[in-house]
Structure formats: structure tokens, C-alpha cells
PDB file of N, CA and C in Angstrom:
ATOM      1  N   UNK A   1     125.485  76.576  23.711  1.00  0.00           N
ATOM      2  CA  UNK A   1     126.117  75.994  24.892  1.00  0.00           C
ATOM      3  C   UNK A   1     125.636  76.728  26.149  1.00  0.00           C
ATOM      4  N   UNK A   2     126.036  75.917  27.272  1.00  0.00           N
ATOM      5  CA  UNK A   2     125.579  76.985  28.376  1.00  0.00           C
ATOM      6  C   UNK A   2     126.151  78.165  28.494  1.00  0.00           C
ATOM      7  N   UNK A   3     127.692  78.190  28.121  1.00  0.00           N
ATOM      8  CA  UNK A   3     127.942  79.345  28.514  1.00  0.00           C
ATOM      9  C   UNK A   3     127.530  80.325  27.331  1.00  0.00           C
ATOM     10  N   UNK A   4     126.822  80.400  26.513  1.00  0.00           N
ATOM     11  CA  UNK A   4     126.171  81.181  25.857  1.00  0.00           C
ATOM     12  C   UNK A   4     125.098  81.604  26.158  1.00  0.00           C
ATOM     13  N   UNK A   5     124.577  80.995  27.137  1.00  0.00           N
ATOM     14  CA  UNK A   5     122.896  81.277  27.955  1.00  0.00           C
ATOM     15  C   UNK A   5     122.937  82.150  29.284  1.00  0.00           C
ATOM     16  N   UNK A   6     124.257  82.146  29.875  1.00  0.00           N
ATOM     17  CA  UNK A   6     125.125  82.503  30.881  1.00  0.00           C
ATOM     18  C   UNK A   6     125.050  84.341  30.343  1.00  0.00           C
ATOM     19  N   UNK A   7     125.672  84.383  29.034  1.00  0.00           N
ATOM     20  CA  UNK A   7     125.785  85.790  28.988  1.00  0.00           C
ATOM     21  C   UNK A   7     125.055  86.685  28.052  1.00  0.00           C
ATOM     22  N   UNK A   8     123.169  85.865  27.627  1.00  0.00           N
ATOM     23  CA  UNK A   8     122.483  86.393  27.171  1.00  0.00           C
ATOM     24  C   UNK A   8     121.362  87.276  28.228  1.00  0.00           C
ATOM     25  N   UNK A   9     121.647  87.416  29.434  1.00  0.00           N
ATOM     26  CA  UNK A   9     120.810  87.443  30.469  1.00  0.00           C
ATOM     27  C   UNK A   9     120.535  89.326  30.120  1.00  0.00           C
ATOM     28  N   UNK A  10     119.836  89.581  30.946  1.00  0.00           N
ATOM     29  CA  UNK A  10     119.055  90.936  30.884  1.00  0.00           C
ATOM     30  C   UNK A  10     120.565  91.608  31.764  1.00  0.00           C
ATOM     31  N   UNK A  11     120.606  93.174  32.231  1.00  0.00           N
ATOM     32  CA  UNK A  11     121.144  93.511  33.098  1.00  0.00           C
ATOM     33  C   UNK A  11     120.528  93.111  34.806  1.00  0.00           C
ATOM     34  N   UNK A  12     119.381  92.947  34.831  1.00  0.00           N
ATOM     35  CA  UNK A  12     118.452  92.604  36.211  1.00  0.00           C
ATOM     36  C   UNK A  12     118.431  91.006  36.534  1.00  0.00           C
ATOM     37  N   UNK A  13     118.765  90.017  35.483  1.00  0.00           N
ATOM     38  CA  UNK A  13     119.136  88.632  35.741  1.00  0.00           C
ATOM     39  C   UNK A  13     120.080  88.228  36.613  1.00  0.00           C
ATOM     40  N   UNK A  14     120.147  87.060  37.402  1.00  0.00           N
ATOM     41  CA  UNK A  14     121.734  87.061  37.772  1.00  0.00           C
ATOM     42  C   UNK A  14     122.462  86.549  36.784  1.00  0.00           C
ATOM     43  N   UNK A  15     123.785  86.540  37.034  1.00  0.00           N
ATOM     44  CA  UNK A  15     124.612  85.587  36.017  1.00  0.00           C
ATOM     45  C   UNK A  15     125.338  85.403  37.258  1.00  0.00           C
ATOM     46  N   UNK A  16     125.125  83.527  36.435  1.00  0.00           N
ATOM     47  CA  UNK A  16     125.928  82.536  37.458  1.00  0.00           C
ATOM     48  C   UNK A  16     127.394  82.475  36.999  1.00  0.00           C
ATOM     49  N   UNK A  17     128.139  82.899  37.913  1.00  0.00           N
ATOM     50  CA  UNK A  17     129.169  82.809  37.914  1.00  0.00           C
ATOM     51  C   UNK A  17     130.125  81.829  38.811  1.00  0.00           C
ATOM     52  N   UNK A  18     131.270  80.954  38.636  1.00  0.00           N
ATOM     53  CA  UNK A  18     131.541  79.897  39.198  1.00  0.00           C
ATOM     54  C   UNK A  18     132.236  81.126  40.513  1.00  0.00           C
ATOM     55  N   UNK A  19     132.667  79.951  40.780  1.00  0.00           N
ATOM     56  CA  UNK A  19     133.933  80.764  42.746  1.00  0.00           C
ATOM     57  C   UNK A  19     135.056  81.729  42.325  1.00  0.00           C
ATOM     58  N   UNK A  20     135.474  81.000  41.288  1.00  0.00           N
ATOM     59  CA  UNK A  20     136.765  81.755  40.786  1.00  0.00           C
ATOM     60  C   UNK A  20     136.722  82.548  39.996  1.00  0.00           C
ATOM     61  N   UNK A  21     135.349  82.871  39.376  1.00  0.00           N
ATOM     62  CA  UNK A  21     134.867  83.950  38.695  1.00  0.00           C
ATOM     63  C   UNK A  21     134.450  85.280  39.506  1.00  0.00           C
ATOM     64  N   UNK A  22     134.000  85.000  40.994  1.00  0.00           N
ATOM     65  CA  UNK A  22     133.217  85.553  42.091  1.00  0.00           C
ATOM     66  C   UNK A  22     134.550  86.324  42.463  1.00  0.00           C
ATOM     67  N   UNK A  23     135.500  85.621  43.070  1.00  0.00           N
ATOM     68  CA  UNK A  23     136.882  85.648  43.879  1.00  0.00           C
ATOM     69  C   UNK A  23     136.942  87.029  42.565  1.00  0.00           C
ATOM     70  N   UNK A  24     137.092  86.759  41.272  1.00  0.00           N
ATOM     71  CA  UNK A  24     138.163  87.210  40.516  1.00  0.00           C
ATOM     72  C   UNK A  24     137.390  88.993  40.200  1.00  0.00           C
ATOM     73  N   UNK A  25     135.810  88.669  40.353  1.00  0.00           N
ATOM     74  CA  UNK A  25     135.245  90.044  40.203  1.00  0.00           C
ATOM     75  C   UNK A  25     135.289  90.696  41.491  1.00  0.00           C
ATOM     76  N   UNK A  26     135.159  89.886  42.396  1.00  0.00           N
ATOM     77  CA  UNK A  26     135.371  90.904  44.054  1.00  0.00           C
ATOM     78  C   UNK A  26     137.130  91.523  43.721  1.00  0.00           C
ATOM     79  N   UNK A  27     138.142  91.112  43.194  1.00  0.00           N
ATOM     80  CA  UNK A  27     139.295  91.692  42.914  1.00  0.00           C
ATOM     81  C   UNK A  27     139.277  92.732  42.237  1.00  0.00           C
ATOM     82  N   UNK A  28     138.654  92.489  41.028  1.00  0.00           N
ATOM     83  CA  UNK A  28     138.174  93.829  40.083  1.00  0.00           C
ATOM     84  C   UNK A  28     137.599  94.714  40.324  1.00  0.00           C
ATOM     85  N   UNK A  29     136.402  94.349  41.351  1.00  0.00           N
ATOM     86  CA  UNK A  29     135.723  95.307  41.801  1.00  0.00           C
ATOM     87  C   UNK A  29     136.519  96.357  42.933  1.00  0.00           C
ATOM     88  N   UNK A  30     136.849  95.561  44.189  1.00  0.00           N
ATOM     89  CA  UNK A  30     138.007  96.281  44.774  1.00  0.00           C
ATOM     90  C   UNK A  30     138.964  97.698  43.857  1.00  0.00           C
ATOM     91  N   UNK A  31     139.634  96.151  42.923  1.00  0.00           N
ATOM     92  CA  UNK A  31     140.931  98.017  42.164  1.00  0.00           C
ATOM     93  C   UNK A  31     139.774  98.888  41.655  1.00  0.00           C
ATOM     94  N   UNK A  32     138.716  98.333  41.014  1.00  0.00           N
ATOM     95  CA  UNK A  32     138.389  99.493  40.112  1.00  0.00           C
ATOM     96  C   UNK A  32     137.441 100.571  41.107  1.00  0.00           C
ATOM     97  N   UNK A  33     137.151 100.234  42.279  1.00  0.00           N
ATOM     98  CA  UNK A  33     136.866 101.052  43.396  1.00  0.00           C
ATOM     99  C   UNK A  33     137.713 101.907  44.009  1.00  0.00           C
ATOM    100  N   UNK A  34     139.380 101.474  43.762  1.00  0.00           N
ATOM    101  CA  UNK A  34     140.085 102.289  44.078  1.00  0.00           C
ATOM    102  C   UNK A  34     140.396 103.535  43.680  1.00  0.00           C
ATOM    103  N   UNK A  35     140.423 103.430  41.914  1.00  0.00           N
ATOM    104  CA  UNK A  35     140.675 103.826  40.814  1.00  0.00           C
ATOM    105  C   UNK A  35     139.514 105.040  41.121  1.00  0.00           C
ATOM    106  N   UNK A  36     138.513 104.390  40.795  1.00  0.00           N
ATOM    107  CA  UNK A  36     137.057 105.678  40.917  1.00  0.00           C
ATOM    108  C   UNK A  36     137.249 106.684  42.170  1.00  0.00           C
ATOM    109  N   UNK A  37     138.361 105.911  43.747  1.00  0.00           N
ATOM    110  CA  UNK A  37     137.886 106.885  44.786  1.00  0.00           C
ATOM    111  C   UNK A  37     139.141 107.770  44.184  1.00  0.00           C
ATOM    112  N   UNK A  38     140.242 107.432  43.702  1.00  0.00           N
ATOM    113  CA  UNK A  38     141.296 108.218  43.201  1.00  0.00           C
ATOM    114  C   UNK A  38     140.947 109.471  42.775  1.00  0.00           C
ATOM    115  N   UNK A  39     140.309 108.428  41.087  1.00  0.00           N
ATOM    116  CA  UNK A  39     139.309 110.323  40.543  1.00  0.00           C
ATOM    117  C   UNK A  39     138.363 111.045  40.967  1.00  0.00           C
ATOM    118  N   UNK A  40     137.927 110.177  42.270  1.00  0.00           N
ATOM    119  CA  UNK A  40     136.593 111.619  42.890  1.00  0.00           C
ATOM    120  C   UNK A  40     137.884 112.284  43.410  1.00  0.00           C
ATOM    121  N   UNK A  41     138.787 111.745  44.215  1.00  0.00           N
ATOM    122  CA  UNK A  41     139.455 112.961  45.036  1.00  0.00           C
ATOM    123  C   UNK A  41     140.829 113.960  43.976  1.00  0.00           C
ATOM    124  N   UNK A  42     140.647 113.538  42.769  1.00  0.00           N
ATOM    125  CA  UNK A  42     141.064 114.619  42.115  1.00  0.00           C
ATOM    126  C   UNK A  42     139.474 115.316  41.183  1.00  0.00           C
ATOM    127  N   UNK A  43     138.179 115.371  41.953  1.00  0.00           N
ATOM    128  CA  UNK A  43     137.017 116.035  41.383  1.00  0.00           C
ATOM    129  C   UNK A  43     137.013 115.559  39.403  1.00  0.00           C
ATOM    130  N   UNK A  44     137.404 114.384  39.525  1.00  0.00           N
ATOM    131  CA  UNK A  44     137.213 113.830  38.073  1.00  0.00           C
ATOM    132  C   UNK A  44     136.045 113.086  38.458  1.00  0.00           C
ATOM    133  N   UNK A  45     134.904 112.838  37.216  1.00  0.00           N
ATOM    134  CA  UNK A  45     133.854 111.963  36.880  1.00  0.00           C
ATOM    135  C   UNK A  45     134.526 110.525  36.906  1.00  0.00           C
ATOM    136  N   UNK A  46     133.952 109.608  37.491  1.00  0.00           N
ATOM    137  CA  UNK A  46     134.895 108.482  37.277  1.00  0.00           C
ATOM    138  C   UNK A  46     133.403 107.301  37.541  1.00  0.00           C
ATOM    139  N   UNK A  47     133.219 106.380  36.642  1.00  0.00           N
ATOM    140  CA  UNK A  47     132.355 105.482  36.639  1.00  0.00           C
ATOM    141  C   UNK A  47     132.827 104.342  37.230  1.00  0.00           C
ATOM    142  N   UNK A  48     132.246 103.417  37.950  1.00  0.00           N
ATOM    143  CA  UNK A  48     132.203 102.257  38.672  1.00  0.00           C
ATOM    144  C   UNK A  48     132.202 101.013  37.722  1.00  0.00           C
ATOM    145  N   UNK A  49     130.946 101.053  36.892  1.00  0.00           N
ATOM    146  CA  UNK A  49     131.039 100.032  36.235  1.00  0.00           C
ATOM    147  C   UNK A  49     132.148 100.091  34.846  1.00  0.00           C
ATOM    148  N   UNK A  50     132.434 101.301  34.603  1.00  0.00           N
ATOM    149  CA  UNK A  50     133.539 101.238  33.473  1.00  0.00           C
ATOM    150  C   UNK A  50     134.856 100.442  34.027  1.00  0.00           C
ATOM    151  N   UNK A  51     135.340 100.921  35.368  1.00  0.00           N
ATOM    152  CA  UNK A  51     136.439 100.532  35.829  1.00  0.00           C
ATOM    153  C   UNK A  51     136.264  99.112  36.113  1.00  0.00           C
ATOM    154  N   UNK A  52     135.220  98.756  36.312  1.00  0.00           N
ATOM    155  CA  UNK A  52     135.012  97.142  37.241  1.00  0.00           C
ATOM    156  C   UNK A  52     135.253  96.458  35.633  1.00  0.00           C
ATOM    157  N   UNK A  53     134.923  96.779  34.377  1.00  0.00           N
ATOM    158  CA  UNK A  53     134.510  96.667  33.241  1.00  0.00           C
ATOM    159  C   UNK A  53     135.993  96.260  32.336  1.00  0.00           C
ATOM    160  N   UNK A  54     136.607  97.069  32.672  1.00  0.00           N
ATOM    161  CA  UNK A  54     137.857  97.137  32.122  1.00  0.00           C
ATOM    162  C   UNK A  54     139.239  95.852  33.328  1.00  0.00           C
ATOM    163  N   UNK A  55     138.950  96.551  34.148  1.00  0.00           N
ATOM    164  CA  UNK A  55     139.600  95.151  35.169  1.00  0.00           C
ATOM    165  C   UNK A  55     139.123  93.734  34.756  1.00  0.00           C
ATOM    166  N   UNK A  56     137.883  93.350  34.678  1.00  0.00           N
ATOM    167  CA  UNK A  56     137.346  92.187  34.521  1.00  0.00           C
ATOM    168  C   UNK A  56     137.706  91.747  32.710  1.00  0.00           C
ATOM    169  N   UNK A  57     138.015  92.599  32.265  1.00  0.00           N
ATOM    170  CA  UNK A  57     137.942  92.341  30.659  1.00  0.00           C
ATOM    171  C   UNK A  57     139.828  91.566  30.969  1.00  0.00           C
ATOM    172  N   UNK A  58     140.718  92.651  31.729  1.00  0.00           N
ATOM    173  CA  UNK A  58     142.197  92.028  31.739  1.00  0.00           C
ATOM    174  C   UNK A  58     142.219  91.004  31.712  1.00  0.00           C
ATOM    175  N   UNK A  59     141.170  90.323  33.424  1.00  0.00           N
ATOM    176  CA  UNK A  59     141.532  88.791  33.568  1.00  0.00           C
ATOM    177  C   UNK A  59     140.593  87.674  32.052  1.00  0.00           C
ATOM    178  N   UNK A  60     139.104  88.074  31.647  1.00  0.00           N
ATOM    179  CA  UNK A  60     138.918  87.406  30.978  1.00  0.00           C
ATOM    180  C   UNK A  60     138.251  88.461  29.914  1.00  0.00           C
ATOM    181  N   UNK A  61     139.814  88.250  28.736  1.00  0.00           N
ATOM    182  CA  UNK A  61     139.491  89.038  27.858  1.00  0.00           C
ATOM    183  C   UNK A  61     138.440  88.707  26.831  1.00  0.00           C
ATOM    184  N   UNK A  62     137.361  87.461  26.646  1.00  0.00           N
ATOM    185  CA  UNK A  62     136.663  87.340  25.601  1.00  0.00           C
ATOM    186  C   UNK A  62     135.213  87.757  26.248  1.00  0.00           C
ATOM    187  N   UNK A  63     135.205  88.327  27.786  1.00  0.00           N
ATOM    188  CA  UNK A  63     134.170  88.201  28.180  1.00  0.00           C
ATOM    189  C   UNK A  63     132.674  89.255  27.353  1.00  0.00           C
ATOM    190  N   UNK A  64     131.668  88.554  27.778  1.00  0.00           N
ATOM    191  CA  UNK A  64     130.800  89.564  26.793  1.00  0.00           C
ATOM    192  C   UNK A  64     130.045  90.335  27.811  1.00  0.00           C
ATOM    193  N   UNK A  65     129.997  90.529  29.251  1.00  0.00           N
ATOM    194  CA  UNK A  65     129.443  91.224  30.210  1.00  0.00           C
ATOM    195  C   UNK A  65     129.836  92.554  30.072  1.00  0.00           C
ATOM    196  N   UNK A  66     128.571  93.389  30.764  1.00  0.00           N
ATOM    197  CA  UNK A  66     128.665  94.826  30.497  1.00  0.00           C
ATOM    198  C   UNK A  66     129.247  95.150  31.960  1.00  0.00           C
ATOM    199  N   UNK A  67     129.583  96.316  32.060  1.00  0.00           N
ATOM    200  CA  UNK A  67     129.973  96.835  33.139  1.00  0.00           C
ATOM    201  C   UNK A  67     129.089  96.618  34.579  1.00  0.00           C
ATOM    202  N   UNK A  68     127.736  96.941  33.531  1.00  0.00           N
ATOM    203  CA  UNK A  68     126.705  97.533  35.061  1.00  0.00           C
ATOM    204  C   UNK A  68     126.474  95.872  35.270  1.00  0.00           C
ATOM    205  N   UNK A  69     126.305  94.786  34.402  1.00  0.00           N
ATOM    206  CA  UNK A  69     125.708  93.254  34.712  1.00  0.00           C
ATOM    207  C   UNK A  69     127.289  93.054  35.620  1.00  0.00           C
ATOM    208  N   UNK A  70     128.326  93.408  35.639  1.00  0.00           N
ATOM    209  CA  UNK A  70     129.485  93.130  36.503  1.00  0.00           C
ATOM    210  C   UNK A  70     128.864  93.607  37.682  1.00  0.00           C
ATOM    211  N   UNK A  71     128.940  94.936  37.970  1.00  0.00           N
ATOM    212  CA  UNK A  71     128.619  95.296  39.290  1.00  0.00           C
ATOM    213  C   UNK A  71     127.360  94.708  39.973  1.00  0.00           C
ATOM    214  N   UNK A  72     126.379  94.627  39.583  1.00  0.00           N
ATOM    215  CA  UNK A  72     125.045  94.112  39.696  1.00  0.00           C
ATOM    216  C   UNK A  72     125.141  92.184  40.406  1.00  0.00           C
ATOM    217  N   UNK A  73     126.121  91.483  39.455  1.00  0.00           N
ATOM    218  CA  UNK A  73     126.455  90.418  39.587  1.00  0.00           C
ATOM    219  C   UNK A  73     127.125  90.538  41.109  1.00  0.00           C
ATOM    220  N   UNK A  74     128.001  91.350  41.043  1.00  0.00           N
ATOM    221  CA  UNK A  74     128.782  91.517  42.604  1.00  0.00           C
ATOM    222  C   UNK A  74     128.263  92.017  43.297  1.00  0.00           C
ATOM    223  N   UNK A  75     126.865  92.742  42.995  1.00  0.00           N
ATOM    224  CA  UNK A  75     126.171  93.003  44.295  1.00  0.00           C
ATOM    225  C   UNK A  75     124.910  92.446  44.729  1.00  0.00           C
ATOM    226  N   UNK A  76     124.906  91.338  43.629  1.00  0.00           N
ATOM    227  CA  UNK A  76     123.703  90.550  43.875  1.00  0.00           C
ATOM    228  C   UNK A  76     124.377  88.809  44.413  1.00  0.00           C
ATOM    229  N   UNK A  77     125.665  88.523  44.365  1.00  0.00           N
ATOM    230  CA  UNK A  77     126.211  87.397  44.402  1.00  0.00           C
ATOM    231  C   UNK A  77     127.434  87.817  45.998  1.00  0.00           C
ATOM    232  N   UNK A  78     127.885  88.703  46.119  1.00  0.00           N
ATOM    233  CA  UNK A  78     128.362  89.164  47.177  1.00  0.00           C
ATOM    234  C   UNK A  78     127.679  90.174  48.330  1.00  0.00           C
ATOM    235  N   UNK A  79     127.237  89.551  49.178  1.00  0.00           N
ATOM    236  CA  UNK A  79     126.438  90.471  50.170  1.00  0.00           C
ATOM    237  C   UNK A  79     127.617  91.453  50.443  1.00  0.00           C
ATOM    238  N   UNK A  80     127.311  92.785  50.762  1.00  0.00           N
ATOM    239  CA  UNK A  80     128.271  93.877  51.466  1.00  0.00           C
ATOM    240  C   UNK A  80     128.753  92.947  52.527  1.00  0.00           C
ATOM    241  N   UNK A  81     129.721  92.936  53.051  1.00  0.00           N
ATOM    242  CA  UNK A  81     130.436  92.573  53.975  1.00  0.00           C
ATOM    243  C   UNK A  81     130.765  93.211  54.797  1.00  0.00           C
ATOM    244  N   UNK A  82     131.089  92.841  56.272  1.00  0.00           N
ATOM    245  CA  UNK A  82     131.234  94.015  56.837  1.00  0.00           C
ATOM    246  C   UNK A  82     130.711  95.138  57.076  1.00  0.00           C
ATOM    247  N   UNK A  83     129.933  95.655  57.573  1.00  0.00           N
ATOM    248  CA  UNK A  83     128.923  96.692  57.178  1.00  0.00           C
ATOM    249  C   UNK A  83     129.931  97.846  57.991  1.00  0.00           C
ATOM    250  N   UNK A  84     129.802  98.623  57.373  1.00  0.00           N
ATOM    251  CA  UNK A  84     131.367  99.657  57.962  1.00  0.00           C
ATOM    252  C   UNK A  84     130.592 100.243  59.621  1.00  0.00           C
ATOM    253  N   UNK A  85     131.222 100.322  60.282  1.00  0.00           N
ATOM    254  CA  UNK A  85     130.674 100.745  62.037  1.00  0.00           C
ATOM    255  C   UNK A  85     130.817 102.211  62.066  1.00  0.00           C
ATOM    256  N   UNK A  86     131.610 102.490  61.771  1.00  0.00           N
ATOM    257  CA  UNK A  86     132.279 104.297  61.404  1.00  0.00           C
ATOM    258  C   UNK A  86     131.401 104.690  60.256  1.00  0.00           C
ATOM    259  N   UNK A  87     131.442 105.773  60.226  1.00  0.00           N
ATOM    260  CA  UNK A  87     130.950 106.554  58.764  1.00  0.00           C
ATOM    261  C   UNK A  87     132.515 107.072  58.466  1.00  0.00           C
ATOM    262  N   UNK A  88     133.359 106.303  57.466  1.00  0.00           N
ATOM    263  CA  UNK A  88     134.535 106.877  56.985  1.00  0.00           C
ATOM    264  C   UNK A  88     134.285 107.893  56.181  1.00  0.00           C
ATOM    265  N   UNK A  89     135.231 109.040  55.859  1.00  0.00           N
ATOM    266  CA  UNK A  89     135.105 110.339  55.080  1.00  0.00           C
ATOM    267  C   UNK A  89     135.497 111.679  56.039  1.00  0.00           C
ATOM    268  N   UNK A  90     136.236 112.522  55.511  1.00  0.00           N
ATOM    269  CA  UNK A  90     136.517 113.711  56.672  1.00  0.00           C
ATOM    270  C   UNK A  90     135.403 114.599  56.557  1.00  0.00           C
ATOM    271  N   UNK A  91     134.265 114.542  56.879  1.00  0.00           N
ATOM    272  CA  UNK A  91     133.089 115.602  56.850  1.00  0.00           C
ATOM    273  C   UNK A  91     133.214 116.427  57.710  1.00  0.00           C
ATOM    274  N   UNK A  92     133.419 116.256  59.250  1.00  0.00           N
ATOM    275  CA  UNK A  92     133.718 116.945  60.107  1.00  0.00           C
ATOM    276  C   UNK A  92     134.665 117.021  60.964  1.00  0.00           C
ATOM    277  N   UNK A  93     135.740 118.205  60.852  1.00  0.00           N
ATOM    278  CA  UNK A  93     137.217 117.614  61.841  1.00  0.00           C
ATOM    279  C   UNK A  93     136.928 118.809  63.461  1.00  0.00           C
ATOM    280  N   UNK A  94     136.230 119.617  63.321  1.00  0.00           N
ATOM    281  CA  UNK A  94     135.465 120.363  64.434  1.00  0.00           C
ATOM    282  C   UNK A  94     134.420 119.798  65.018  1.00  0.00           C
ATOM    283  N   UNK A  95     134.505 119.512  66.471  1.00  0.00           N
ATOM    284  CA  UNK A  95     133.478 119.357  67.611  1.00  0.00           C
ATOM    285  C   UNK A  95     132.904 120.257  67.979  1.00  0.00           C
ATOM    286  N   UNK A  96     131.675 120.476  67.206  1.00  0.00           N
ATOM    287  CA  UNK A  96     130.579 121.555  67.901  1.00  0.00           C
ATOM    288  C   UNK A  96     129.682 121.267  68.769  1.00  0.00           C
ATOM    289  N   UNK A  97     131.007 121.188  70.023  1.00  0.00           N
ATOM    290  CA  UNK A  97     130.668 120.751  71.373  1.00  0.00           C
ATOM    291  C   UNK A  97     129.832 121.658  71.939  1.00  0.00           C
ATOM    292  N   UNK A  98     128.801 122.080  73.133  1.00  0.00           N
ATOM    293  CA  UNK A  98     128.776 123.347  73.294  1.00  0.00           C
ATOM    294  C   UNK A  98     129.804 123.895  74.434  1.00  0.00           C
ATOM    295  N   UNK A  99     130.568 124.654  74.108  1.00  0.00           N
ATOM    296  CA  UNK A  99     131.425 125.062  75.197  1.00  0.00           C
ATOM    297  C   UNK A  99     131.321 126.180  75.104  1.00  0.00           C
ATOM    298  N   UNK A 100     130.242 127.165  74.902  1.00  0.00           N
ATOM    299  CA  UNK A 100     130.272 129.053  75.105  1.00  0.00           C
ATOM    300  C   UNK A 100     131.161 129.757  76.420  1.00  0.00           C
ATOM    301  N   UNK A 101     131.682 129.002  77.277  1.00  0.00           N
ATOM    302  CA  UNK A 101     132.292 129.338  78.350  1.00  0.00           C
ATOM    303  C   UNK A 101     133.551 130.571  77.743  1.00  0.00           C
ATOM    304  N   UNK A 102     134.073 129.542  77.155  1.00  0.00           N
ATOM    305  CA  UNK A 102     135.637 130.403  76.975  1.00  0.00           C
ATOM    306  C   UNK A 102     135.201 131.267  75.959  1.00  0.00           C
ATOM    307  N   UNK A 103     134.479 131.143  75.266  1.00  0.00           N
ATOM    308  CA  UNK A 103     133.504 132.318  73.943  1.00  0.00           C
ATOM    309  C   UNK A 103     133.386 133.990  74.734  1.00  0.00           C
ATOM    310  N   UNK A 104     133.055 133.958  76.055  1.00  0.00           N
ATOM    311  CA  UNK A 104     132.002 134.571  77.044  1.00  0.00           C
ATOM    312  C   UNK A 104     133.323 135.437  77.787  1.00  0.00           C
ATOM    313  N   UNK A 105     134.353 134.240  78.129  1.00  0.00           N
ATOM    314  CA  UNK A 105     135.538 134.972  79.090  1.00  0.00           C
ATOM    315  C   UNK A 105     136.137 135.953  77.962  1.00  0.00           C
ATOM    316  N   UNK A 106     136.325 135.489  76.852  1.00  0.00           N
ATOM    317  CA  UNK A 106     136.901 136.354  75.260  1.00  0.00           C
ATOM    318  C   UNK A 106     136.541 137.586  75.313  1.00  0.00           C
ATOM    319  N   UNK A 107     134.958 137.621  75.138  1.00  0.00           N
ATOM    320  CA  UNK A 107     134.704 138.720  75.093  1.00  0.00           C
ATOM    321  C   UNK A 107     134.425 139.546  76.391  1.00  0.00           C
ATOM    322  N   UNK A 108     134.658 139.038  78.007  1.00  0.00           N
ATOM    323  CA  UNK A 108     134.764 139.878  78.637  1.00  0.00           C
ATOM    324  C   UNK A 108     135.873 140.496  78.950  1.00  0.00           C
ATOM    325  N   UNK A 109     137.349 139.753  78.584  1.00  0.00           N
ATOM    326  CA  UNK A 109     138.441 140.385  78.251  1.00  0.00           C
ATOM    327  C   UNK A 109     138.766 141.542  77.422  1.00  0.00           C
ATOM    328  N   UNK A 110     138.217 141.293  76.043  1.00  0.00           N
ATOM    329  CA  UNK A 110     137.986 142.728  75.311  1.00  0.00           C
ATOM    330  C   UNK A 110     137.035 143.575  75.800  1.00  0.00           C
ATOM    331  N   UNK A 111     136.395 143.346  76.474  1.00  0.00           N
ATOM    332  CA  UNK A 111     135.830 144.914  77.056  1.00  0.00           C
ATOM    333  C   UNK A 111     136.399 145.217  77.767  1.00  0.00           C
ATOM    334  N   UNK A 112     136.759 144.499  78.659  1.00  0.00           N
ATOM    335  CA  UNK A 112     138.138 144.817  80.249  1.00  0.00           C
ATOM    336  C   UNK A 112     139.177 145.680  79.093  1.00  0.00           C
ATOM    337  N   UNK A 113     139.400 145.150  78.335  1.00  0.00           N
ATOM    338  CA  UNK A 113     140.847 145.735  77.538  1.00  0.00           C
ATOM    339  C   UNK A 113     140.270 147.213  76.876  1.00  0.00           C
ATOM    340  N   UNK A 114     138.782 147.244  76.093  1.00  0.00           N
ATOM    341  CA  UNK A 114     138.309 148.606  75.963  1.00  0.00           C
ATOM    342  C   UNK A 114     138.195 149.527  76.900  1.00  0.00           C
ATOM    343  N   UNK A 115     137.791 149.334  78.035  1.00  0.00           N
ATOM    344  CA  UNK A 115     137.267 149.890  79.220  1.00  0.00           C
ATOM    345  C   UNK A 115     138.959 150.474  79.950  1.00  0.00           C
ATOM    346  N   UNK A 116     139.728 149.815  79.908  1.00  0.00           N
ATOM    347  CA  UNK A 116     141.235 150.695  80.022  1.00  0.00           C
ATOM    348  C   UNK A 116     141.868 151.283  79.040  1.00  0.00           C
TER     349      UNK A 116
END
């Protein structure tokens, strides 16, 4: 049948997936993105396609897709959206503005303060 031709594909094939299949893996993909940022920020290993893998299995449990042909599918059938404008993430909460001014008055205070 077709849908047996549907899920013999390579991992690098697309698989056609209908709207409500699309809708239902952009959902999966979402939680199980959540899930993964969860365990990086407790420094756990946490895989993408396992989680997308296991979400997608809830809604259709006979499915025969692998994790990575899930993600691959959603990133070959869903363009990124939105392309983020910010770089989100706390990398830097200090402005290493240059302001040596008040650096300069600091230390001419402690010598004023040695010097008496």
C-alpha cells in the first residue's frame, strides 16, 4: 500500500506527511524540545530525536518512523520560522563597556588613603 512506501524511505528521503501529521509533529517536536532544554539545564545528556520519537509514538502509536527521519521530516517540511532577532541564552549579564574612568578615581583614592 502506499502507506507502506511512505515509511520505507532512507533517513535523507522526505516522508510525505499529510497537514495533520505536520501540525501533530511540529507539537511533538515543540514538547520534546522542551523536555531536552529541561535536561541540558539540569547538565543531563538529553537527545532530540529520542524525545520527538517518543511524543510522536503517543499520538500515533503504530508508527514505524525513527526519531532522526521525525526530526529531519520537521526540518525538511517546516522551514524555521521566525528566525529568532535576539540571540536568547544568558551568556553575558556584564557590559564590558569601556568605562576605566571610575577604575582610575578607585585607585587614586587608595593612594590618597595610603599617602595619609
Amino acid at each position: 500500500s502506499v502507506d507502506d512506501l511512505k515509511l520505507v524511505t532512507s533517513d535523507h528521503d522526505d516522508i510525505s506527511l499529510s497537514d495533520e501529521e505536520l501540525h501533530n509533529l511540529k507539537q511533538c517536536r515543540n514538547r520534546a524540545y522542551g523536555k531536552v532544554n529541561q535536561k541540558k539545564r539540569m547538565h543531563l545528556n538529553a537527545s532530540l530525536s529520542q524525545y520527538i520519537l517518543k511524543e510522536w509514538l503517543s499520538v500515533y502509536p503504530k508508527s514505524t518512523l525513527s526519531g532522526k527521519q521525525l526530526v529531519s521530516a520537521f526540518e525538511s517540511n517546516l522551514p524555521a520560522e521566525e528566525p529568532r532577532k535576539t540571540p536568547r541564552g544568558r551568556k553575558r549579564k556584564v557590559s564590558y563597556s569601556p568605562t576605566p574612568p571610575p577604575e582610575k578615581q578607585a585607585k587614586k583614592g587608595k593612594s590618597q588613603l595610603n599617602v595619609e
